[in-house]
N, C-alpha and C. Protein backbone atom coordinates (compact mmCIF):
# COMPACT_ATOMS: atom_id res chain seq x y z
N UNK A 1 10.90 3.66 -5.21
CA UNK A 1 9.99 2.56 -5.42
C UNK A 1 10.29 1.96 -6.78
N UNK A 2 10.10 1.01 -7.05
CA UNK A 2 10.72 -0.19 -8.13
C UNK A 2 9.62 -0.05 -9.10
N UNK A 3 9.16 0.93 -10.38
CA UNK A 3 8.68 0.73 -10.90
C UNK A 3 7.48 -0.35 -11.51
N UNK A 4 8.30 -1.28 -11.46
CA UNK A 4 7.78 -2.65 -12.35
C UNK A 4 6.80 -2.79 -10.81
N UNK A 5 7.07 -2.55 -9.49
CA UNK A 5 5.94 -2.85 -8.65
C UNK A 5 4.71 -1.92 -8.94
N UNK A 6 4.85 -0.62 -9.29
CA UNK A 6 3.76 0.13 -9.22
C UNK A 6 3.20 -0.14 -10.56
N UNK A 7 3.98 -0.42 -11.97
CA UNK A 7 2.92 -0.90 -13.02
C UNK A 7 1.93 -1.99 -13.04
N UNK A 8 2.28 -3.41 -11.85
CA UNK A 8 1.71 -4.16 -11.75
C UNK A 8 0.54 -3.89 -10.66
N UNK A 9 0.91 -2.84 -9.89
CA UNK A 9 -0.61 -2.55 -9.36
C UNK A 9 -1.61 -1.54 -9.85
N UNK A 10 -1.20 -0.99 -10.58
CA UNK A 10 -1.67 -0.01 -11.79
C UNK A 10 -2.54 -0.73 -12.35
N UNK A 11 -1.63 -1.95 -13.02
CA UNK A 11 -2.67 -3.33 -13.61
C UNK A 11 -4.22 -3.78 -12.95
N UNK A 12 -3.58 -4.26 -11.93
CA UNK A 12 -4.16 -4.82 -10.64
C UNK A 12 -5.90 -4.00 -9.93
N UNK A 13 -5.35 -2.37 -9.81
CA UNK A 13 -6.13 -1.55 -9.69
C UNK A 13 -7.01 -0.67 -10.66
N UNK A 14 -6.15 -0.95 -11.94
CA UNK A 14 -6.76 -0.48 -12.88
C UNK A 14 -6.76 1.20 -12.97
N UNK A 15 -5.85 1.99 -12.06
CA UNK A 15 -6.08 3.04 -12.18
C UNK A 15 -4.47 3.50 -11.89
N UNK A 16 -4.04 5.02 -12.85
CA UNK A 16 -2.44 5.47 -12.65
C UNK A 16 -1.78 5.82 -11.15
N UNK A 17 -0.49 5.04 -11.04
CA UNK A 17 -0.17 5.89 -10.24
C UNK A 17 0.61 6.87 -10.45
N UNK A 18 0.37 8.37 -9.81
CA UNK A 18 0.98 9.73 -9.72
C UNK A 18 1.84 9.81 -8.31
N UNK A 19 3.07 10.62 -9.42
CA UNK A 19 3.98 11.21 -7.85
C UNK A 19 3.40 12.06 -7.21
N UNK A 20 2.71 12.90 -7.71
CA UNK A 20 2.19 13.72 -6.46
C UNK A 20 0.46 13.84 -6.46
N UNK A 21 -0.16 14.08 -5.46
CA UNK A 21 -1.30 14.02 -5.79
C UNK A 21 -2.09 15.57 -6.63
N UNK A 22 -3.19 15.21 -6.78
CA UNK A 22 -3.79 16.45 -6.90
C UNK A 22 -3.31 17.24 -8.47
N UNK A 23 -2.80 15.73 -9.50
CA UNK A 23 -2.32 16.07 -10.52
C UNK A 23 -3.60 16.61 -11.17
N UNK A 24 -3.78 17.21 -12.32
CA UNK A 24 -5.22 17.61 -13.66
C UNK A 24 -5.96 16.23 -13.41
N UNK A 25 -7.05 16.40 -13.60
CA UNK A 25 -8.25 15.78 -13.59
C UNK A 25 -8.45 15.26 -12.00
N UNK A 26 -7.97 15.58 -10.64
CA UNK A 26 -8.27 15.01 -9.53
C UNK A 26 -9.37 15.17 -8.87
N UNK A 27 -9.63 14.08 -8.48
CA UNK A 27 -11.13 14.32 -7.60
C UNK A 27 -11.13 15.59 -6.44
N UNK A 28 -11.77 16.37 -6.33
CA UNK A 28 -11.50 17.79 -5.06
C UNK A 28 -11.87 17.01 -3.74
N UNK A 29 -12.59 15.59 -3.62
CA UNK A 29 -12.50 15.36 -2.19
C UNK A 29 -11.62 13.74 -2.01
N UNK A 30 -10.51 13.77 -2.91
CA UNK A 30 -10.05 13.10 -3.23
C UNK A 30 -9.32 12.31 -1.86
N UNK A 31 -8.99 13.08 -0.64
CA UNK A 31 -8.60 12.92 0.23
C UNK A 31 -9.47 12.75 1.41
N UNK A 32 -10.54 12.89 1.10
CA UNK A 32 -11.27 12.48 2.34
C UNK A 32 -11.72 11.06 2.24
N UNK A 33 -11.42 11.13 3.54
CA UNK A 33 -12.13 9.59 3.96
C UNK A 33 -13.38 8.95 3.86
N UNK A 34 -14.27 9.44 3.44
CA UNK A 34 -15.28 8.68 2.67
C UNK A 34 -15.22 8.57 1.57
N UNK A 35 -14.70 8.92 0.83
CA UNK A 35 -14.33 8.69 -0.91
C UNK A 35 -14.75 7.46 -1.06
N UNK A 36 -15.78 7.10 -1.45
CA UNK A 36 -15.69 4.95 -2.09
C UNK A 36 -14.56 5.01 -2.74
N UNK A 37 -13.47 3.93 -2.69
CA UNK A 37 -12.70 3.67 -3.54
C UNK A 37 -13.09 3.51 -4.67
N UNK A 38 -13.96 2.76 -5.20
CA UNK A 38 -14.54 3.25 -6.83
C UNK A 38 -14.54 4.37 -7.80
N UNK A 39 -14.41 5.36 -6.80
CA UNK A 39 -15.03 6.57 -7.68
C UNK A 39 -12.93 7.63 -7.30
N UNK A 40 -12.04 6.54 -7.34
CA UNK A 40 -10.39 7.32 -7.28
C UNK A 40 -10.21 7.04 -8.23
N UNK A 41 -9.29 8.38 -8.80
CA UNK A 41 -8.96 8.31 -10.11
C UNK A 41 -7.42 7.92 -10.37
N UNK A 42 -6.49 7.68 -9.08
CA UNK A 42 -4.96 7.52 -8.66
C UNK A 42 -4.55 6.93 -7.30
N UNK A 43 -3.77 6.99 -7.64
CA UNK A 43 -2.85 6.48 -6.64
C UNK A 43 -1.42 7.21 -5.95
N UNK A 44 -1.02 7.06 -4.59
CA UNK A 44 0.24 7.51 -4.84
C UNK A 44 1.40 6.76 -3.85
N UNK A 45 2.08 7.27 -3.69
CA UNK A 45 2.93 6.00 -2.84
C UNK A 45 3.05 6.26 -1.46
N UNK A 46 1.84 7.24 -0.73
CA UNK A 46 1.35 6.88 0.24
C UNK A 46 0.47 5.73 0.88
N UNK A 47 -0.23 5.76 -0.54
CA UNK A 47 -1.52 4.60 -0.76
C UNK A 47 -0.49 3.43 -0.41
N UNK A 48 0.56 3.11 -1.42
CA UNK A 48 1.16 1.81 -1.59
C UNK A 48 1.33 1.06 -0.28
N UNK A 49 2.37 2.73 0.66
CA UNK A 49 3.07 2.76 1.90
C UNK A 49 1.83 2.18 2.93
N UNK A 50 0.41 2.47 2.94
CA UNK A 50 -0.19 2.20 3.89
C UNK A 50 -0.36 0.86 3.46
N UNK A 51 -0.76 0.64 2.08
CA UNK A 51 -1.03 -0.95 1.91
C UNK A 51 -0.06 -1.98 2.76
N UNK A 52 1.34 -1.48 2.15
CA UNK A 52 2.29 -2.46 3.05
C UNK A 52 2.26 -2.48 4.49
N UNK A 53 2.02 -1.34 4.92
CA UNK A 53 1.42 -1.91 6.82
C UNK A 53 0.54 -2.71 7.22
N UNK A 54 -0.60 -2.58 6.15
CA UNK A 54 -1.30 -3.39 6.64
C UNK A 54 -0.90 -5.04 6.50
N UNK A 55 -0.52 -5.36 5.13
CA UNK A 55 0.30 -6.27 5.38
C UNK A 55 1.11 -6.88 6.01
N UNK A 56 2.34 -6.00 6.26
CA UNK A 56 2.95 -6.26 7.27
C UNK A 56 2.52 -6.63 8.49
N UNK A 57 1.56 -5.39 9.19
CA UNK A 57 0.82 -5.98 10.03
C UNK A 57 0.21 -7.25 10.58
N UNK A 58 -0.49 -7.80 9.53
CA UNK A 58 -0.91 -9.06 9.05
C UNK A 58 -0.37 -9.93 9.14
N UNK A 59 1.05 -9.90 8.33
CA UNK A 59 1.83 -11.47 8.69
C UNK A 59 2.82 -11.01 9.69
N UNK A 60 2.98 -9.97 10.53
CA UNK A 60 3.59 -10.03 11.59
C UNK A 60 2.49 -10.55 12.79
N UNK A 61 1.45 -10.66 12.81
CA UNK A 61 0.33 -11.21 13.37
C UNK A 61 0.44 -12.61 13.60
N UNK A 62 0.94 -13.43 12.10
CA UNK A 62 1.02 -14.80 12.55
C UNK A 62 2.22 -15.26 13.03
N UNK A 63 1.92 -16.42 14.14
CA UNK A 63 3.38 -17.14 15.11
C UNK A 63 4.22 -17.28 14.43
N UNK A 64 4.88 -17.52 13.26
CA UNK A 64 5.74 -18.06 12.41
C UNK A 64 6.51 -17.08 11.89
N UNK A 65 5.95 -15.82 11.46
CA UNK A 65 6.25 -14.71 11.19
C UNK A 65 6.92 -13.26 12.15
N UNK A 66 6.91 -13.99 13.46
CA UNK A 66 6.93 -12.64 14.64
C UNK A 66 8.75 -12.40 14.43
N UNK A 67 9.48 -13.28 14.55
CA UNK A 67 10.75 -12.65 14.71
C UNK A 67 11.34 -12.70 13.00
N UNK A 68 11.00 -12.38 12.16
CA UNK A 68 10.96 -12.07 11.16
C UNK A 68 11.39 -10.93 10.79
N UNK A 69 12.64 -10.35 9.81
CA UNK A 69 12.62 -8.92 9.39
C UNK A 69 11.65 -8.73 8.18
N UNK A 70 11.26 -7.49 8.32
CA UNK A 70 10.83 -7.27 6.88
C UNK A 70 10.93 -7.45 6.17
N UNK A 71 12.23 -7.06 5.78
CA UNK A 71 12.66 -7.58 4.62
C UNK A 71 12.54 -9.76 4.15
N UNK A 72 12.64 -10.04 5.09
CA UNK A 72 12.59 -11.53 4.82
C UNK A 72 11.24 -11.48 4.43
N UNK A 73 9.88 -10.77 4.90
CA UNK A 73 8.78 -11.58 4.30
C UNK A 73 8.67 -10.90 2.78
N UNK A 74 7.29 -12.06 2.43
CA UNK A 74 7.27 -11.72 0.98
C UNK A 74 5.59 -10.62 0.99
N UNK A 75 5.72 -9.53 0.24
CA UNK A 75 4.34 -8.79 0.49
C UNK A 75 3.47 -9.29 -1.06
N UNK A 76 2.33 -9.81 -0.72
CA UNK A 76 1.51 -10.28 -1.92
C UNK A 76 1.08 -8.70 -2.43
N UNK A 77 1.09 -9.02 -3.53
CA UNK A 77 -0.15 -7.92 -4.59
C UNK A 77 -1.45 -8.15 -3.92
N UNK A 78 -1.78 -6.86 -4.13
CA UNK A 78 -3.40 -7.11 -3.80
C UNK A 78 -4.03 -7.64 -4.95
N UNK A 79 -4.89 -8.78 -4.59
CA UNK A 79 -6.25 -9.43 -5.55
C UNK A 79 -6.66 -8.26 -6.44
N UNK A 80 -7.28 -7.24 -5.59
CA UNK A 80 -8.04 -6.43 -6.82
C UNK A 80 -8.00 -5.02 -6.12
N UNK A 81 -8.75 -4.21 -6.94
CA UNK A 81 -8.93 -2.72 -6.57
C UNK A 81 -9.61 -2.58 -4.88
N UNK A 82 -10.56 -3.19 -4.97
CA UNK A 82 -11.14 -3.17 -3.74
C UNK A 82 -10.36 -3.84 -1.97
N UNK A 83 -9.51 -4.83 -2.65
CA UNK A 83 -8.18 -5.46 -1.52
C UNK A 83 -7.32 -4.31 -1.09
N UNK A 84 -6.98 -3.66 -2.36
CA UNK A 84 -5.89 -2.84 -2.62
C UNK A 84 -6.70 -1.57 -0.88
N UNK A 85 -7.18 -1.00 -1.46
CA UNK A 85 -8.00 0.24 -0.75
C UNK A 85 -8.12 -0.04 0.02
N UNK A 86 -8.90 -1.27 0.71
CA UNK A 86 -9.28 -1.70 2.02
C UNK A 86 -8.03 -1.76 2.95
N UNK A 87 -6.84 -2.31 2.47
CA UNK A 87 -5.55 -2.21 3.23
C UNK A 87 -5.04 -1.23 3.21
N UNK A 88 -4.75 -0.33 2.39
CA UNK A 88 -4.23 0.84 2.38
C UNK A 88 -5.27 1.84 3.25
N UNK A 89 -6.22 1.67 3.76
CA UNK A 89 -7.28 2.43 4.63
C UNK A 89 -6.83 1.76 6.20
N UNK A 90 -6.81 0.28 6.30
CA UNK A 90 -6.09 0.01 7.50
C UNK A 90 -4.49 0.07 7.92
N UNK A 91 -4.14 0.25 7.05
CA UNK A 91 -2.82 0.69 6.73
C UNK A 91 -2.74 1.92 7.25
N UNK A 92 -3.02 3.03 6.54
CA UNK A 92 -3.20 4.48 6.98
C UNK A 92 -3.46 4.32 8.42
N UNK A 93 -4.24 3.73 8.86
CA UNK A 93 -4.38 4.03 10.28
C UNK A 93 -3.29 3.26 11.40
N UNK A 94 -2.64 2.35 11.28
CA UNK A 94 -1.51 1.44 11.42
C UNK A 94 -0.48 3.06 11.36
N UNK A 95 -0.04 2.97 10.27
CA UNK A 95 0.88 4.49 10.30
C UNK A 95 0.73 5.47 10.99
N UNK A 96 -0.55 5.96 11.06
CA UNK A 96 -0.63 7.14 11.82
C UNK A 96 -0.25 7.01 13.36
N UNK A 97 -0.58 5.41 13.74
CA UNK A 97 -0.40 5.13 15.20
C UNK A 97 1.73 5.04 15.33
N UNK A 98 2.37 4.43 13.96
CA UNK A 98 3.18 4.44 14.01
C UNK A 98 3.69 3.12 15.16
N UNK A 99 2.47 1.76 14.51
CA UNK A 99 2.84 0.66 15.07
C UNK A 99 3.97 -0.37 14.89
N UNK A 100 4.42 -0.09 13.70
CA UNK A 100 5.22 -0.62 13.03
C UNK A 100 6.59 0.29 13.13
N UNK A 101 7.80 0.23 13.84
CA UNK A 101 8.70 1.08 13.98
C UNK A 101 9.42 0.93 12.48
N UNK A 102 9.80 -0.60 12.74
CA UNK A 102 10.94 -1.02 12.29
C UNK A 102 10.69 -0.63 9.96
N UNK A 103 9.33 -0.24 9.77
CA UNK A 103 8.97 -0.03 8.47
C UNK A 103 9.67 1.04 8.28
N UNK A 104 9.34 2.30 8.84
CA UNK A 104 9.73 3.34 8.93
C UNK A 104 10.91 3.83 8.51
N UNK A 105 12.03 3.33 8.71
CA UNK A 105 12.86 3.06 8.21
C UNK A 105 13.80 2.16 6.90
N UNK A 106 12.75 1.73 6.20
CA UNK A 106 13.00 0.87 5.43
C UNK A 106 12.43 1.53 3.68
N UNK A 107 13.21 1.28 3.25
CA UNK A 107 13.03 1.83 1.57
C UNK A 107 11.57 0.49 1.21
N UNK A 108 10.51 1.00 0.60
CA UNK A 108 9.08 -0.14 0.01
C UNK A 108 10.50 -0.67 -1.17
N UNK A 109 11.26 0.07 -2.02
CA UNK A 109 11.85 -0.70 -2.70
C UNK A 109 12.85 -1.75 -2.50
N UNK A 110 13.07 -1.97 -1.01
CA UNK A 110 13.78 -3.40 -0.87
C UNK A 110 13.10 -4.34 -0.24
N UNK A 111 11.57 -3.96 -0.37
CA UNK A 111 10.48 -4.99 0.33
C UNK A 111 10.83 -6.12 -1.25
N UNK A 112 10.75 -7.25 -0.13
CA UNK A 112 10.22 -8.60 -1.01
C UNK A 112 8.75 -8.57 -1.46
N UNK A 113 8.74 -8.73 -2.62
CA UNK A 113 7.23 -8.41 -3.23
C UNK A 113 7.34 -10.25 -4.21
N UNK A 114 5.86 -10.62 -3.38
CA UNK A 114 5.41 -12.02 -4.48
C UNK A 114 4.91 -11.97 -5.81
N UNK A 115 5.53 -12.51 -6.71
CA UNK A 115 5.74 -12.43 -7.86
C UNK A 115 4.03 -12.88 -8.23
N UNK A 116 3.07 -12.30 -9.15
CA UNK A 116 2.44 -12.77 -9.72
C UNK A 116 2.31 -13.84 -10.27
């Protein structure tokens, strides 16, 4: 993953991201699914990974976008902490179904990311 993407959502979210989870100071129900996003103390590049499905998802949704590679679209930053989470929660579930083949295969660091 391309650094300079995860400092700008660091920014964005206001909170670090960690390579692994469950670093010193982690929340103990840090992983469950009711967690309010408010009360996370990290991030990790699972989070990121679900965000981009949902995205993806999203503008593979619109007509213009269907025969599109991934790589051609551009993935926006999330607005704020609360954008961020909300996609990465529909995201997560997008992944788990494993709707998206063609992601799966693809490094997040050669995703086109829109420049701030």
């Amino acid at each position: 993953m391309d650094a300079a993407v995860l400092k700008t959502i660091e920014e964005i979210i206001k909170i670090p991201f960690v390579e692994e989870e469950f670093e010193v100071g982690a929340v103990c129900f840090e992983t469950d699914e009711d967690l309010r996003p408010d009360f996370k103390l990290q991030f990790t590049i699972d989070d990121v990974v679900n965000y981009i499905y949902a995205i993806v998802f999203r503008l593979y949704s619109k007509e213009n976008t269907k025969n599109l590679s991934i790589l051609d679209l551009k993935i926006p930053y999330p607005k704020n902490a609360a954008s961020f989470w909300e996609d990465s929660s529909i995201g997560k579930k997008f992944r788990q179904q494993q709707i998206i083949k063609e992601l799966e295969f693809t490094a997040v660091s050669q995703l086109n990311w829109e420049s701030i």
